[in-house]
C-alpha atoms as a PDB file:
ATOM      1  CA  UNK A   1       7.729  18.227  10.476  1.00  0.00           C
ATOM      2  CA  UNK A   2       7.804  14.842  11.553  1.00  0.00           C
ATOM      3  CA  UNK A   3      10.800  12.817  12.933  1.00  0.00           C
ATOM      4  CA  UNK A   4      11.409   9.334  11.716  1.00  0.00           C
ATOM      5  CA  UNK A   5      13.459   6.728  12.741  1.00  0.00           C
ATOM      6  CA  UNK A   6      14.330   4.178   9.595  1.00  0.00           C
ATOM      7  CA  UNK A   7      16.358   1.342   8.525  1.00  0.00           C
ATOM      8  CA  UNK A   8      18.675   0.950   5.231  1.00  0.00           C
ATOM      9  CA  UNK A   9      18.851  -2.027   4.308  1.00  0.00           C
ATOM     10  CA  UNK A  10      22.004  -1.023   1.656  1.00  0.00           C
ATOM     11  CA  UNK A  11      23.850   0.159   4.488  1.00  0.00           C
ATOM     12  CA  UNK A  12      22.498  -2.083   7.046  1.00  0.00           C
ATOM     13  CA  UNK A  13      22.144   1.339   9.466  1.00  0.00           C
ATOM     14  CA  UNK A  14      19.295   3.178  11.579  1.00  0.00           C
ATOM     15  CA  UNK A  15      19.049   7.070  10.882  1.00  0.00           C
ATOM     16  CA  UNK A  16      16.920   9.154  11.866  1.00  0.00           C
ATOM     17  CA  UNK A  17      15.598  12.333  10.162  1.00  0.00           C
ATOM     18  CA  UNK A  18      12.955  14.452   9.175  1.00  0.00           C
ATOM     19  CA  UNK A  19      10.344  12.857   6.474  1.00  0.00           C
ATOM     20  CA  UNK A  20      10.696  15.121   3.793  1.00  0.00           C
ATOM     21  CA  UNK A  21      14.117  14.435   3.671  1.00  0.00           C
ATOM     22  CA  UNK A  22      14.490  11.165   5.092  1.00  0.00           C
ATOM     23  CA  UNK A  23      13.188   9.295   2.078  1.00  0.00           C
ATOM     24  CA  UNK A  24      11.772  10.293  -1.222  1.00  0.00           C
ATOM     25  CA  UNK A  25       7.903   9.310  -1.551  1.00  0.00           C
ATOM     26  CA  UNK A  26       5.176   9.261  -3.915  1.00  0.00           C
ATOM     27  CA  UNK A  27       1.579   8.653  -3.641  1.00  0.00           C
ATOM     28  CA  UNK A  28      -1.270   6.621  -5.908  1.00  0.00           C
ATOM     29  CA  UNK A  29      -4.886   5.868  -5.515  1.00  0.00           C
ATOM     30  CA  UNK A  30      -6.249   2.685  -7.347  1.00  0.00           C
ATOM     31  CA  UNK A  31      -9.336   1.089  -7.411  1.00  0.00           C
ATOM     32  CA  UNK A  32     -10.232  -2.655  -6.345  1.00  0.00           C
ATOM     33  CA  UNK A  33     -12.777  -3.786  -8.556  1.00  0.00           C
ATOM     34  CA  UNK A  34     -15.443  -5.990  -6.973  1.00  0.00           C
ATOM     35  CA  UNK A  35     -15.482  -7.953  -9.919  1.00  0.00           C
ATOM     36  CA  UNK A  36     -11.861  -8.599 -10.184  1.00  0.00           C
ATOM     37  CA  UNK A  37     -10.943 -10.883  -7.168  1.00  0.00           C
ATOM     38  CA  UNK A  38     -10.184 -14.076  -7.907  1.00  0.00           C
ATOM     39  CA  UNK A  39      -9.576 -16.466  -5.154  1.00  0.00           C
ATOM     40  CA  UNK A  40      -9.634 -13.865  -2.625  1.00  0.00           C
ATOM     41  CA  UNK A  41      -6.943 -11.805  -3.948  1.00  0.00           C
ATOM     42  CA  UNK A  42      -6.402  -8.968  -6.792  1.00  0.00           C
ATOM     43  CA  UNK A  43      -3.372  -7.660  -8.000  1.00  0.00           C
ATOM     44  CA  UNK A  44      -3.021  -4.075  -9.248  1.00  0.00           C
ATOM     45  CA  UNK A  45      -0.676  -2.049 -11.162  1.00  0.00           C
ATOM     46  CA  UNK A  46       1.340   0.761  -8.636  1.00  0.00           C
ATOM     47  CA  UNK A  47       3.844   2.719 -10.496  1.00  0.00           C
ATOM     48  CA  UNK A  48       6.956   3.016  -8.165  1.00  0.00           C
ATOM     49  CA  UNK A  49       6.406  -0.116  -6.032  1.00  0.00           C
ATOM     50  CA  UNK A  50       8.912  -2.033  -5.810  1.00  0.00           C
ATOM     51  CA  UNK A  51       9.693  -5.845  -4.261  1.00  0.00           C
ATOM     52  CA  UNK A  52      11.421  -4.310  -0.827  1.00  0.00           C
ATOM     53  CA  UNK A  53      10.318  -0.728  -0.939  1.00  0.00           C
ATOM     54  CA  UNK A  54       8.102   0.596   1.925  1.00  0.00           C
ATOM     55  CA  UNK A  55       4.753   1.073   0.712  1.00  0.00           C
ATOM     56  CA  UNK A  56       1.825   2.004   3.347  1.00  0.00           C
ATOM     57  CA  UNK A  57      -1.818   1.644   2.168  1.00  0.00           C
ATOM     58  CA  UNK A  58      -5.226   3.001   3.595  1.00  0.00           C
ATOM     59  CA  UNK A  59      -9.032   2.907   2.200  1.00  0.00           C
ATOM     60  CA  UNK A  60     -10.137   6.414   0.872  1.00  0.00           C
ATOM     61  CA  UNK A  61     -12.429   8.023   3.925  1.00  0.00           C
ATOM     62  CA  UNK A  62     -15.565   6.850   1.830  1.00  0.00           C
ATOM     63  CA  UNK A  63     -14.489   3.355   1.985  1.00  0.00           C
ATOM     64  CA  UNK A  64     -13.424   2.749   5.285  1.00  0.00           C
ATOM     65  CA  UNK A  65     -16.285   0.697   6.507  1.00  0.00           C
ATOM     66  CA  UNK A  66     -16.842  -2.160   3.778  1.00  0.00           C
ATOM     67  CA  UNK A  67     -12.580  -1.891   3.718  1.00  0.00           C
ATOM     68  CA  UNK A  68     -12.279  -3.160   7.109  1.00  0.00           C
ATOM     69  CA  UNK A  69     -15.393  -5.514   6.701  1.00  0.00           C
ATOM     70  CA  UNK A  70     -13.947  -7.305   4.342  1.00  0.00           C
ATOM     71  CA  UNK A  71     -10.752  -7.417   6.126  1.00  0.00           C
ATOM     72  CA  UNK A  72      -8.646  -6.534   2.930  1.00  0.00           C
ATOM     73  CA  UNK A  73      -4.631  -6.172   3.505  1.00  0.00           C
ATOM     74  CA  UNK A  74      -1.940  -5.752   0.979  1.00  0.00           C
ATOM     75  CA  UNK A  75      -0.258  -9.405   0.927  1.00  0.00           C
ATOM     76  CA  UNK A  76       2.628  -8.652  -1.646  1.00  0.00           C
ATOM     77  CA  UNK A  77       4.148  -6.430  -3.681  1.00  0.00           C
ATOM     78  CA  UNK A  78       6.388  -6.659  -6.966  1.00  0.00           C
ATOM     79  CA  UNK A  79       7.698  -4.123  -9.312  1.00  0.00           C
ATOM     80  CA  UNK A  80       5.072  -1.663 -10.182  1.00  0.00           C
ATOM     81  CA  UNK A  81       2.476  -3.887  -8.478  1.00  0.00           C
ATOM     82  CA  UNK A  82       0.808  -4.585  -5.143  1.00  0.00           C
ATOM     83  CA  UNK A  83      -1.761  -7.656  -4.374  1.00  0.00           C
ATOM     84  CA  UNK A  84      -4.617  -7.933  -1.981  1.00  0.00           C
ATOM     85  CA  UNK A  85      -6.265 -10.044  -0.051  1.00  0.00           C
ATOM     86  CA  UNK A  86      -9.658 -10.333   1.359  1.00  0.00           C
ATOM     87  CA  UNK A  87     -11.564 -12.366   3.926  1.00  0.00           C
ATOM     88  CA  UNK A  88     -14.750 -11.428   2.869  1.00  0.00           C
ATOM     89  CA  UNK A  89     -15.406 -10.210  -1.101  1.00  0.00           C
ATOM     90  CA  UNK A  90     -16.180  -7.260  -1.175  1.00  0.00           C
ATOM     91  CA  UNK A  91     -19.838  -6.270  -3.215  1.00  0.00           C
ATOM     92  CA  UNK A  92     -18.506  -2.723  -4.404  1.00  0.00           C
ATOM     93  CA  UNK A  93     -15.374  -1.309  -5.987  1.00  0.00           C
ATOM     94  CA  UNK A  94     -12.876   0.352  -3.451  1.00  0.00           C
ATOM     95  CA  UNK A  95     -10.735   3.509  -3.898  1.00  0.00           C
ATOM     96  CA  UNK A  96      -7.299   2.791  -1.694  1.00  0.00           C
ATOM     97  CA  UNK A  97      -5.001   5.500  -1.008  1.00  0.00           C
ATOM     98  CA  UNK A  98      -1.109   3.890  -1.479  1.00  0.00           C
ATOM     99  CA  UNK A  99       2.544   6.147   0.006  1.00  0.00           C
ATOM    100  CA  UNK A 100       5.473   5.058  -1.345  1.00  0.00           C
ATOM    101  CA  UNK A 101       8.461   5.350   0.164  1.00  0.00           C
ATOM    102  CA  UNK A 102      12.639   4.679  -1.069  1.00  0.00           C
END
């Protein structure tokens, strides 16, 4: 099992602890629709996300490649949403893996 080393911001603390106990997490997969960026960006609905949770995103394996070519990051996130920005549109829908953590 993995050791982590993570902040609380309640307690305003470091700790340090196995994952599976550390923190509760959950996971999602959504899909960025080509057709839904608007200026760049898209915002979609992630049950569980909060405004200062810790929430790590990745491409699905399949969509690695046009992923990182269109240089898309998670910009912001809100309750029970997360928004994304590109450099480059991208020309097919991704699938984007999403861990959330607290």
């Amino acid at each position: 099992m993995a050791r982590i080393k993570y902040y609380d911001s309640d307690t305003q603390q470091w700790f340090y602890g196995d994952m599976a106990v550390a923190r509760t997490y959950s996971t999602a997969t959504v899909t960025l629709a080509s057709a839904d960026w608007n200026n760049s960006t898209q915002t979609v609905t992630v049950n569980g996300v909060t405004a200062d949770n810790l929430v790590l995103v990745a491409p699905a394996p399949t969509d690695f490649t046009a992923y990182g070519s269109a240089e898309i990051r998670a910009t912001a996130q809100a309750t029970n949403s997360l928004t994304f920005t590109c450099t480059n549109t991208p020309t097919a829908d991704l699938t984007v893996n999403i861990a959330i953590w607290g």
